[in-house]
PDB file of N, CA and C in Angstrom:
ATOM      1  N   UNK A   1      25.593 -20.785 -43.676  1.00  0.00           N
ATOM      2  CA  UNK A   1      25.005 -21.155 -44.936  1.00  0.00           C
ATOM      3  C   UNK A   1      25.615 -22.483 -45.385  1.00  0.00           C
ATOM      4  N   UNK A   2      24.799 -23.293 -45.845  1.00  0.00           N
ATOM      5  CA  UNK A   2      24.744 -24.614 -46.448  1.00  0.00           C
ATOM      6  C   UNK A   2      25.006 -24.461 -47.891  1.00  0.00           C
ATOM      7  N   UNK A   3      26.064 -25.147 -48.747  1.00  0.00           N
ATOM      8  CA  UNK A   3      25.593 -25.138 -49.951  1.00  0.00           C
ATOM      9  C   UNK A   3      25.647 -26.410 -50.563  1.00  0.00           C
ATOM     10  N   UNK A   4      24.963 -27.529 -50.894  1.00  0.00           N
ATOM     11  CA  UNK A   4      24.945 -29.025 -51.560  1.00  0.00           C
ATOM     12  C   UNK A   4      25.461 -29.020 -53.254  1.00  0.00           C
ATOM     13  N   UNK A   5      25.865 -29.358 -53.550  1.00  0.00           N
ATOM     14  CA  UNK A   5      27.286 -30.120 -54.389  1.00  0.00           C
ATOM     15  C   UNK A   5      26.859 -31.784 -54.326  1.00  0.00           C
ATOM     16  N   UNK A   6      26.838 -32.391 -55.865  1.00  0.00           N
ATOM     17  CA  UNK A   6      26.621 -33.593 -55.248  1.00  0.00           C
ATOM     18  C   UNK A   6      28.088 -34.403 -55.053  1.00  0.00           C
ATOM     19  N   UNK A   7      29.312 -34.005 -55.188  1.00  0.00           N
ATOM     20  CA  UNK A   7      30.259 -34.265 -54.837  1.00  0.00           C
ATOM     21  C   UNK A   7      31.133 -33.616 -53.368  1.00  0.00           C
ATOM     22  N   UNK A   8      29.939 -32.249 -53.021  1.00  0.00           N
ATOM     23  CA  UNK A   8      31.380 -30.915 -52.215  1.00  0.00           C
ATOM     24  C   UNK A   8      30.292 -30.837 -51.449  1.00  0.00           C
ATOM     25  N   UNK A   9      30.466 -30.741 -50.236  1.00  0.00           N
ATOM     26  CA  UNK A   9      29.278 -29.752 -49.222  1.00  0.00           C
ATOM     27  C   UNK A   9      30.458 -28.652 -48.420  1.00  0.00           C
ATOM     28  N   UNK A  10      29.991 -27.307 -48.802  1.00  0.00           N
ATOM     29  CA  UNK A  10      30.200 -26.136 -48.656  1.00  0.00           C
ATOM     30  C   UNK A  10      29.303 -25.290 -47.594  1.00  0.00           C
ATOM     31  N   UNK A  11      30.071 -25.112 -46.242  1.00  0.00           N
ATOM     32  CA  UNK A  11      29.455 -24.471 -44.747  1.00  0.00           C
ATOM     33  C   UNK A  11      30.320 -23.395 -45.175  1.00  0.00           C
ATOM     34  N   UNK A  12      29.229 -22.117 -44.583  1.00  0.00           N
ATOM     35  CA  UNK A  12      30.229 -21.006 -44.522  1.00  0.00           C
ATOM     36  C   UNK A  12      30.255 -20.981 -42.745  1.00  0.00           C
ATOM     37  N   UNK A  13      31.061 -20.154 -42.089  1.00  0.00           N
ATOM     38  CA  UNK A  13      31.157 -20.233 -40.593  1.00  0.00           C
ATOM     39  C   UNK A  13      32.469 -19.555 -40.275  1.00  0.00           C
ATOM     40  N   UNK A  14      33.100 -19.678 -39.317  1.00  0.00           N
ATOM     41  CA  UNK A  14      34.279 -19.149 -38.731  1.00  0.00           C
ATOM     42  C   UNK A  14      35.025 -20.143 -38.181  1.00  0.00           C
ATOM     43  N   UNK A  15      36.538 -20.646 -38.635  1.00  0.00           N
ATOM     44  CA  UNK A  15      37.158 -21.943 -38.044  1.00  0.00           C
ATOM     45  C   UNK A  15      37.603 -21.244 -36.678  1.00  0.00           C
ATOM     46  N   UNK A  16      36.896 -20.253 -36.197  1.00  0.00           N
ATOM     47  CA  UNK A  16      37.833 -20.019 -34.446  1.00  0.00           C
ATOM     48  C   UNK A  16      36.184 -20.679 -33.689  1.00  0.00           C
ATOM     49  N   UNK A  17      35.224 -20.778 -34.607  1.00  0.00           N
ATOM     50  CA  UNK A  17      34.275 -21.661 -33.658  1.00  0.00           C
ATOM     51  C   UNK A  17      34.594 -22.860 -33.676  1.00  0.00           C
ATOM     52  N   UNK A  18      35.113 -23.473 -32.916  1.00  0.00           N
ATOM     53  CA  UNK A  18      35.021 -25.203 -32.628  1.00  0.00           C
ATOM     54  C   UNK A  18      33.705 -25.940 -32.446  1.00  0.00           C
ATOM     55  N   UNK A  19      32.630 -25.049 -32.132  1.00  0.00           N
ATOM     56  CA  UNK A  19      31.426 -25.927 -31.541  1.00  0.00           C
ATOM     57  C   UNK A  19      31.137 -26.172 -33.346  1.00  0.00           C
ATOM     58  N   UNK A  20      31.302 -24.806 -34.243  1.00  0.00           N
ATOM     59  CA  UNK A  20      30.945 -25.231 -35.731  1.00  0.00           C
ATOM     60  C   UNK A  20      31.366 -26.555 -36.381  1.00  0.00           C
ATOM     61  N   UNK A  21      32.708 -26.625 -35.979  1.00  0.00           N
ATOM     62  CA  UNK A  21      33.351 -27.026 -37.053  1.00  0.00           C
ATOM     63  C   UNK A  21      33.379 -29.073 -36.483  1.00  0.00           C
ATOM     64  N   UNK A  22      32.911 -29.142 -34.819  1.00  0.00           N
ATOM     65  CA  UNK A  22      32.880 -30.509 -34.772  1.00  0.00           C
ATOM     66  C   UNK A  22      31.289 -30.925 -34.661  1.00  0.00           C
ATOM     67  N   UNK A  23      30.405 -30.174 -35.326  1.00  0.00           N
ATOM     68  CA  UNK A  23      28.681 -29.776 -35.848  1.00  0.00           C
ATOM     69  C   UNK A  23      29.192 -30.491 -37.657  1.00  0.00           C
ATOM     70  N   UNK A  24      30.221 -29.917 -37.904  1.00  0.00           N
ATOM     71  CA  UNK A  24      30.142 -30.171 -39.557  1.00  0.00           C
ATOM     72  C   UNK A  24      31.241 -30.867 -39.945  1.00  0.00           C
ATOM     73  N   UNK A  25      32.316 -31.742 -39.083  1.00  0.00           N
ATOM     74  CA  UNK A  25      33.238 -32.344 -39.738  1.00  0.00           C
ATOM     75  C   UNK A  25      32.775 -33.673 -39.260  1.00  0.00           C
ATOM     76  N   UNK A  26      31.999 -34.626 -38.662  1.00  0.00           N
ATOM     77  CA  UNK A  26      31.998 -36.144 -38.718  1.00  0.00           C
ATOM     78  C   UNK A  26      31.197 -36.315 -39.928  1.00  0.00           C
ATOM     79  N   UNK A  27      32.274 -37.500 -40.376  1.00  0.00           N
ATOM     80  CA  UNK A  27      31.417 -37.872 -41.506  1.00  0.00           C
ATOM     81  C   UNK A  27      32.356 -37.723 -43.137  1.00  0.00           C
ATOM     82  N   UNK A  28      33.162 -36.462 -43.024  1.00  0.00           N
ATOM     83  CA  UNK A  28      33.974 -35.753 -43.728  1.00  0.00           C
ATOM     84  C   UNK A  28      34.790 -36.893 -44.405  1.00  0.00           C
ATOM     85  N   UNK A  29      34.805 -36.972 -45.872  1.00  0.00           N
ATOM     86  CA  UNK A  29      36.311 -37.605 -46.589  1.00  0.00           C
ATOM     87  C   UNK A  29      37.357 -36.919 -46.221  1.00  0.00           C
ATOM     88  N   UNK A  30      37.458 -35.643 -46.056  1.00  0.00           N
ATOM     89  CA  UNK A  30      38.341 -34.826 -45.758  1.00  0.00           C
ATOM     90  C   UNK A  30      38.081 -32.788 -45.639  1.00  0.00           C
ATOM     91  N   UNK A  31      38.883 -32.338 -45.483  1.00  0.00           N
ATOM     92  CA  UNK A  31      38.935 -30.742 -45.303  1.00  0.00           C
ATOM     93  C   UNK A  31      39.543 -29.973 -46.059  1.00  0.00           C
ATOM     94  N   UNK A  32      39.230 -29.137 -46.662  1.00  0.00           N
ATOM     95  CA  UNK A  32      40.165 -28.361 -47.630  1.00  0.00           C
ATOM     96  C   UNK A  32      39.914 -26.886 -46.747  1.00  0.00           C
ATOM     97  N   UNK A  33      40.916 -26.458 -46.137  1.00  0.00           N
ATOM     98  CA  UNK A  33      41.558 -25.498 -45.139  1.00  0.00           C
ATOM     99  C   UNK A  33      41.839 -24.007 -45.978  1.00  0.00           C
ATOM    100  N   UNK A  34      41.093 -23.503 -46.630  1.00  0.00           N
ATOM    101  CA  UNK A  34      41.184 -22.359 -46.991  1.00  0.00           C
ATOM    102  C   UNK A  34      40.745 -21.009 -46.418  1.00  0.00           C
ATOM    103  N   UNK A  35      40.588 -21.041 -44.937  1.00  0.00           N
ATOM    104  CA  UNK A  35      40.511 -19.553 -44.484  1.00  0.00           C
ATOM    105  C   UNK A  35      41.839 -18.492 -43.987  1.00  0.00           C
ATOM    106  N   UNK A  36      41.862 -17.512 -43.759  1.00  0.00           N
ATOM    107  CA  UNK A  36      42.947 -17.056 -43.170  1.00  0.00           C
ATOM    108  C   UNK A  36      42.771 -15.381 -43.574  1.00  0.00           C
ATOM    109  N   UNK A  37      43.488 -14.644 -42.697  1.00  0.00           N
ATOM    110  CA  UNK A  37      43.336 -13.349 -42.798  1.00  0.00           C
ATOM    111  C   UNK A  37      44.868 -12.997 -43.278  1.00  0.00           C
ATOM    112  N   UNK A  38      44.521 -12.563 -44.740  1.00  0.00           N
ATOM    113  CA  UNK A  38      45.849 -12.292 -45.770  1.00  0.00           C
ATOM    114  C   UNK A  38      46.306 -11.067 -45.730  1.00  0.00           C
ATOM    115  N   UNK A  39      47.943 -11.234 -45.885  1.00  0.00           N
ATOM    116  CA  UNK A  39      48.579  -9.626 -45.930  1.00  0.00           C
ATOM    117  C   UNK A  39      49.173  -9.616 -44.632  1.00  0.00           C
ATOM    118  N   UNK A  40      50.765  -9.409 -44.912  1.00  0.00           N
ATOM    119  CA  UNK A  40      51.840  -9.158 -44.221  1.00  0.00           C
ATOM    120  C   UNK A  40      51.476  -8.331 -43.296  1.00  0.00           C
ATOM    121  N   UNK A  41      50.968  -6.508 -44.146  1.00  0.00           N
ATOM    122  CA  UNK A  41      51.160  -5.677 -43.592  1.00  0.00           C
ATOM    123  C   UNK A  41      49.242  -5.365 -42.565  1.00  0.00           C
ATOM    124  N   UNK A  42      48.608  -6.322 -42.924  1.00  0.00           N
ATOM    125  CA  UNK A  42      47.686  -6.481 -41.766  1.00  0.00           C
ATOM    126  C   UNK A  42      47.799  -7.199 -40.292  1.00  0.00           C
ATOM    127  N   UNK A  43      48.609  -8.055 -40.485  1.00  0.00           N
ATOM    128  CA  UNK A  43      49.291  -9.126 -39.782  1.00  0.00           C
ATOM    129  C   UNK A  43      49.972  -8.028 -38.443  1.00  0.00           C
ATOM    130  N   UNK A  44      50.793  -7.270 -38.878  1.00  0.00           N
ATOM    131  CA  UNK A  44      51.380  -6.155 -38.575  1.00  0.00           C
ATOM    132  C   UNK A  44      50.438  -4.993 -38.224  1.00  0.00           C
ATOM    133  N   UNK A  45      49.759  -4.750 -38.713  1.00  0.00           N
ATOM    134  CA  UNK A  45      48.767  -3.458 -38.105  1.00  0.00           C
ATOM    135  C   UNK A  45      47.441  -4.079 -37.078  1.00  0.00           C
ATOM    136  N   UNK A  46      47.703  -5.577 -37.179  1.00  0.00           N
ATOM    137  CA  UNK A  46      46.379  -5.776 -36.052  1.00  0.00           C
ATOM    138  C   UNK A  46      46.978  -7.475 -35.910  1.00  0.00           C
ATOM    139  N   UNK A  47      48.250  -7.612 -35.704  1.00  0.00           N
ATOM    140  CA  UNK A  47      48.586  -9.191 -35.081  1.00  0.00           C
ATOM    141  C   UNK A  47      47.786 -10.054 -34.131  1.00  0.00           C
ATOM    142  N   UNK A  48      46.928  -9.313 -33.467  1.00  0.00           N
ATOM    143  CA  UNK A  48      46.066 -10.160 -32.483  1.00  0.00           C
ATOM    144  C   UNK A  48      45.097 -11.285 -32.911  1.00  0.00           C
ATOM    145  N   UNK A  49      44.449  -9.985 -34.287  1.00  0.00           N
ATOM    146  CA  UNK A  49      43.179 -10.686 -34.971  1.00  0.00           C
ATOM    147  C   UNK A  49      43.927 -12.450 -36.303  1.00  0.00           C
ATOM    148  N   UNK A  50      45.080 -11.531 -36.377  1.00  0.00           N
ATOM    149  CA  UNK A  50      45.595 -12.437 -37.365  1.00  0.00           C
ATOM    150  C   UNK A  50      45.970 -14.035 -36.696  1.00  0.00           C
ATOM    151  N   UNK A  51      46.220 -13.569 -35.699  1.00  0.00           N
ATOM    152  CA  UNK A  51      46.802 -14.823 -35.128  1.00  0.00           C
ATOM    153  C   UNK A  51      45.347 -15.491 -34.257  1.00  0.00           C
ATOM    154  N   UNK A  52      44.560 -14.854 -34.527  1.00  0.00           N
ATOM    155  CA  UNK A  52      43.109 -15.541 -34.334  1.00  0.00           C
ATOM    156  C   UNK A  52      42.794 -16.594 -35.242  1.00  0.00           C
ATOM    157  N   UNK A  53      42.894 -15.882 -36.182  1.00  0.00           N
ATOM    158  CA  UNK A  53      42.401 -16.559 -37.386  1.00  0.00           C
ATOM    159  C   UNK A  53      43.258 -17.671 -37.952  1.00  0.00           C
ATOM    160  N   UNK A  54      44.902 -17.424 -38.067  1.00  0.00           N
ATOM    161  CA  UNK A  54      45.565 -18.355 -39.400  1.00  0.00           C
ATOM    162  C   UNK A  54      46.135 -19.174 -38.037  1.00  0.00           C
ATOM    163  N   UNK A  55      46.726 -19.044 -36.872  1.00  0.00           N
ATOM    164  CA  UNK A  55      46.957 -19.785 -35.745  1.00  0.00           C
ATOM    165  C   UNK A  55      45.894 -20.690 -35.440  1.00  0.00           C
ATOM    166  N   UNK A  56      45.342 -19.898 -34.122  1.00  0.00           N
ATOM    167  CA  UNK A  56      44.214 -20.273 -33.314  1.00  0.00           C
ATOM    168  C   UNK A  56      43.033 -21.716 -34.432  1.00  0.00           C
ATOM    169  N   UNK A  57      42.605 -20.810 -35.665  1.00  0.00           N
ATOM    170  CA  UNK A  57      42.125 -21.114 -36.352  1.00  0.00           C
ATOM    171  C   UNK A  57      42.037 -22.652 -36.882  1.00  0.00           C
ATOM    172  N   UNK A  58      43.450 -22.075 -37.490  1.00  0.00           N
ATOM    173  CA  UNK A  58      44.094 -23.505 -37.854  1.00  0.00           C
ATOM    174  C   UNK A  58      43.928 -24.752 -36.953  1.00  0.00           C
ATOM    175  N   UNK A  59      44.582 -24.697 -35.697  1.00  0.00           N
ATOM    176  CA  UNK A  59      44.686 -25.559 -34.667  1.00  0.00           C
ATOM    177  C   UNK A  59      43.187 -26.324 -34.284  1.00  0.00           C
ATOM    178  N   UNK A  60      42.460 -25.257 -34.495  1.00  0.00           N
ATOM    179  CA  UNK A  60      41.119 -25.714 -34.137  1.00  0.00           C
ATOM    180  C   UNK A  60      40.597 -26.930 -35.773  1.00  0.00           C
ATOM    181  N   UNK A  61      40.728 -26.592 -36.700  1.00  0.00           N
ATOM    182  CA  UNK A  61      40.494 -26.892 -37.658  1.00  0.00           C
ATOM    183  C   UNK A  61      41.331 -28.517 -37.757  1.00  0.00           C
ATOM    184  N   UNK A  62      42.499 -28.278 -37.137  1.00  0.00           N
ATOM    185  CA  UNK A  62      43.215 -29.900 -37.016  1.00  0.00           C
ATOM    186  C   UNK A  62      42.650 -30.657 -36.246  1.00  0.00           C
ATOM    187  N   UNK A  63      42.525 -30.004 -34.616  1.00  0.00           N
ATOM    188  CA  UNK A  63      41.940 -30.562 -33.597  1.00  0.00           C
ATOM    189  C   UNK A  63      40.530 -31.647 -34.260  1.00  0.00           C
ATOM    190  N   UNK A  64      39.463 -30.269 -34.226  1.00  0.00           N
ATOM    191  CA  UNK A  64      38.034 -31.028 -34.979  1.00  0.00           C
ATOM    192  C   UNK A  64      38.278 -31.806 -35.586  1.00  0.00           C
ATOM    193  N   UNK A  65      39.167 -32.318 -36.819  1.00  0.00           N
ATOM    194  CA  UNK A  65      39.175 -32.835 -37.923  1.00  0.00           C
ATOM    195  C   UNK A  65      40.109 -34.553 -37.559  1.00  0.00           C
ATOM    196  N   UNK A  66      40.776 -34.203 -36.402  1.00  0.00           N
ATOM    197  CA  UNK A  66      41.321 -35.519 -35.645  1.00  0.00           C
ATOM    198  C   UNK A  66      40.357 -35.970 -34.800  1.00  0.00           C
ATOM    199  N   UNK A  67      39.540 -35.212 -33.914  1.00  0.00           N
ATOM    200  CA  UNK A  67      38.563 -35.790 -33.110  1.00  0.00           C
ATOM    201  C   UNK A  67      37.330 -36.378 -34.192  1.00  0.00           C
ATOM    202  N   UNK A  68      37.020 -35.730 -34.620  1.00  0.00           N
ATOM    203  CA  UNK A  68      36.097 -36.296 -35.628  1.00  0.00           C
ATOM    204  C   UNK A  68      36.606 -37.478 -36.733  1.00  0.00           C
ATOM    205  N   UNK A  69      37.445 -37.830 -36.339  1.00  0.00           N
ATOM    206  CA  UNK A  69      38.357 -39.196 -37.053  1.00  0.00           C
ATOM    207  C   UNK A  69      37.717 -38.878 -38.624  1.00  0.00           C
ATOM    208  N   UNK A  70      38.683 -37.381 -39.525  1.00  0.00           N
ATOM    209  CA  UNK A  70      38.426 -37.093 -40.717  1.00  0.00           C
ATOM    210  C   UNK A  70      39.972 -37.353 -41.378  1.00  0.00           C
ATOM    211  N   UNK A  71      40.002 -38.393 -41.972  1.00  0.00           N
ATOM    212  CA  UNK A  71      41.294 -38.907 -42.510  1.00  0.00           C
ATOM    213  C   UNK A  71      42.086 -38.030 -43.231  1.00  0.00           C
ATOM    214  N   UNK A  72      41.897 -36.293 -43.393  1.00  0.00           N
ATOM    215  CA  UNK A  72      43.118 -35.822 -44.279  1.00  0.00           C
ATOM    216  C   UNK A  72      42.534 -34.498 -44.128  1.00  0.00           C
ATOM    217  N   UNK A  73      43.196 -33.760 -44.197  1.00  0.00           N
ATOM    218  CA  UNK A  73      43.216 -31.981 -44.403  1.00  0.00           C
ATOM    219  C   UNK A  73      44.099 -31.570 -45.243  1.00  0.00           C
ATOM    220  N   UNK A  74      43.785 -30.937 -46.139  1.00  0.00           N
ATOM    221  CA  UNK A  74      44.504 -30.326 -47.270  1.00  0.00           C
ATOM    222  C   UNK A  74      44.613 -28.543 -46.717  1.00  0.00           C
ATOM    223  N   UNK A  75      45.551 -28.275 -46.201  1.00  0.00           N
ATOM    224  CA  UNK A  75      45.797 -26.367 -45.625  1.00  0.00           C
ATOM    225  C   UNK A  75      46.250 -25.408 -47.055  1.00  0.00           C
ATOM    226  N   UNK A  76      45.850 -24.425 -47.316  1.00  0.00           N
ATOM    227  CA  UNK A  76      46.501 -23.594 -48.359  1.00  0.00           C
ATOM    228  C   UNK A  76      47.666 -22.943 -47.351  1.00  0.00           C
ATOM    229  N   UNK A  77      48.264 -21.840 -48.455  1.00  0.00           N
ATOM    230  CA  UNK A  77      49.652 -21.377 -48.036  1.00  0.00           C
ATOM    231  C   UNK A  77      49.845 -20.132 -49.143  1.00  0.00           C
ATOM    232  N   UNK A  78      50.423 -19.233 -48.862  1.00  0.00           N
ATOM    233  CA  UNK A  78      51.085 -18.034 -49.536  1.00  0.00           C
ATOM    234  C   UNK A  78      52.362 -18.089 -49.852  1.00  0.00           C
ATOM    235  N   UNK A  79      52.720 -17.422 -50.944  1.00  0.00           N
ATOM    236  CA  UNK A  79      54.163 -17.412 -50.775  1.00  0.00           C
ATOM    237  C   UNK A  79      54.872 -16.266 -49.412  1.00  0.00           C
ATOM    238  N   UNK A  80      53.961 -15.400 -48.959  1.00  0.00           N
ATOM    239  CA  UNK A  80      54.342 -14.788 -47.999  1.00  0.00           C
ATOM    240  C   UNK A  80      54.898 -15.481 -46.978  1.00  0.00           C
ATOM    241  N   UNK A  81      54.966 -16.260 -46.645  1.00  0.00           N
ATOM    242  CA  UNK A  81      55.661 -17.201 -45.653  1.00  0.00           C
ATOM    243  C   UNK A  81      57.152 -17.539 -45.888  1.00  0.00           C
ATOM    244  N   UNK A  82      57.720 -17.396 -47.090  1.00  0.00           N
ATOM    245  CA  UNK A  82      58.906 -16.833 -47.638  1.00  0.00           C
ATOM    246  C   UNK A  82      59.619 -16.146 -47.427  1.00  0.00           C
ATOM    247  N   UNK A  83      58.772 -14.834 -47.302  1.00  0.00           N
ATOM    248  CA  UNK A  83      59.211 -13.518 -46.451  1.00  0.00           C
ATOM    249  C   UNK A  83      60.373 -12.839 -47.631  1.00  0.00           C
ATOM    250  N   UNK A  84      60.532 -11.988 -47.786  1.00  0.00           N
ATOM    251  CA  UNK A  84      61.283 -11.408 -49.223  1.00  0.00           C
ATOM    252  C   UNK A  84      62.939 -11.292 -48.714  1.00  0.00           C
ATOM    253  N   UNK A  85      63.123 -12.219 -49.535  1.00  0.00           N
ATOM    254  CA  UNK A  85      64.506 -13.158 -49.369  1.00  0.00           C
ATOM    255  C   UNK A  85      65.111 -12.841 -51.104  1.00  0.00           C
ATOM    256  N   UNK A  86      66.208 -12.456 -51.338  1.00  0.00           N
ATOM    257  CA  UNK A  86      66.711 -12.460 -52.911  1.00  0.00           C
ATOM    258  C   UNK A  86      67.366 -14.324 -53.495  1.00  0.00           C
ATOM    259  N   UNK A  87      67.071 -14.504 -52.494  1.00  0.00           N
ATOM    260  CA  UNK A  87      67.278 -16.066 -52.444  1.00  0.00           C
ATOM    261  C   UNK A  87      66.322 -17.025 -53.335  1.00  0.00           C
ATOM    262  N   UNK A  88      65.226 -16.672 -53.004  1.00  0.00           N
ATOM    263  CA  UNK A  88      64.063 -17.217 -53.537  1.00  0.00           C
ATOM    264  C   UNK A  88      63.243 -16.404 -54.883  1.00  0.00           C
ATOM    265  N   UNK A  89      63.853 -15.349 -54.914  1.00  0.00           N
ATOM    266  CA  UNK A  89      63.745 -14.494 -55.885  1.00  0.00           C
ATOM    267  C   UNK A  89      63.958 -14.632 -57.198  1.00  0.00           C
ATOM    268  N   UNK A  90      63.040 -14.810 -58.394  1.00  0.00           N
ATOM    269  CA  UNK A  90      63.458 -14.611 -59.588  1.00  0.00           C
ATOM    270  C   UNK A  90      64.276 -15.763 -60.298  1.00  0.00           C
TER     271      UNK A  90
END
């Protein structure tokens, strides 16, 4: 799905397809990197799929976005990557 923005164009798709994502990144000001399969304890009950998605994913999402000479990617992030530390705590 397509959605037009006269500032944003919004593809829905899957970043583990590469054929998608170098179909819809020439041309790009840039990428705003918001997919990923959230939750520690999913990560943990099915690591394969996860590391499909926020790995694999990712990589593909840089790749396309360098081949397609797209000058910037903006990636989100969790604080889960922290990992529960009393360090960072409070």
């Amino acid at each position: 799905m397509k959605i037009d923005h006269p500032r944003v164009t919004f593809f829905e798709g899957s970043i583990t397809d590469l054929d998608l994502l170098m179909e819809v990144f020439p041309g790009a000001d840039g990428i705003f990197h918001q997919a990923a399969i959230p939750s520690v304890s999913r990560s943990v009950k099915d690591p394969l799929a996860s590391n499909e998605a926020n790995v694999t994913g990712t990589v593909k999402v840089l790749v396309a976005a360098k081949d397609c000479g797209v000058p910037a990617v903006v990636a989100a992030s969790s604080s889960s990557v922290y990992g529960d530390t009393p360090v960072l705590s409070g």
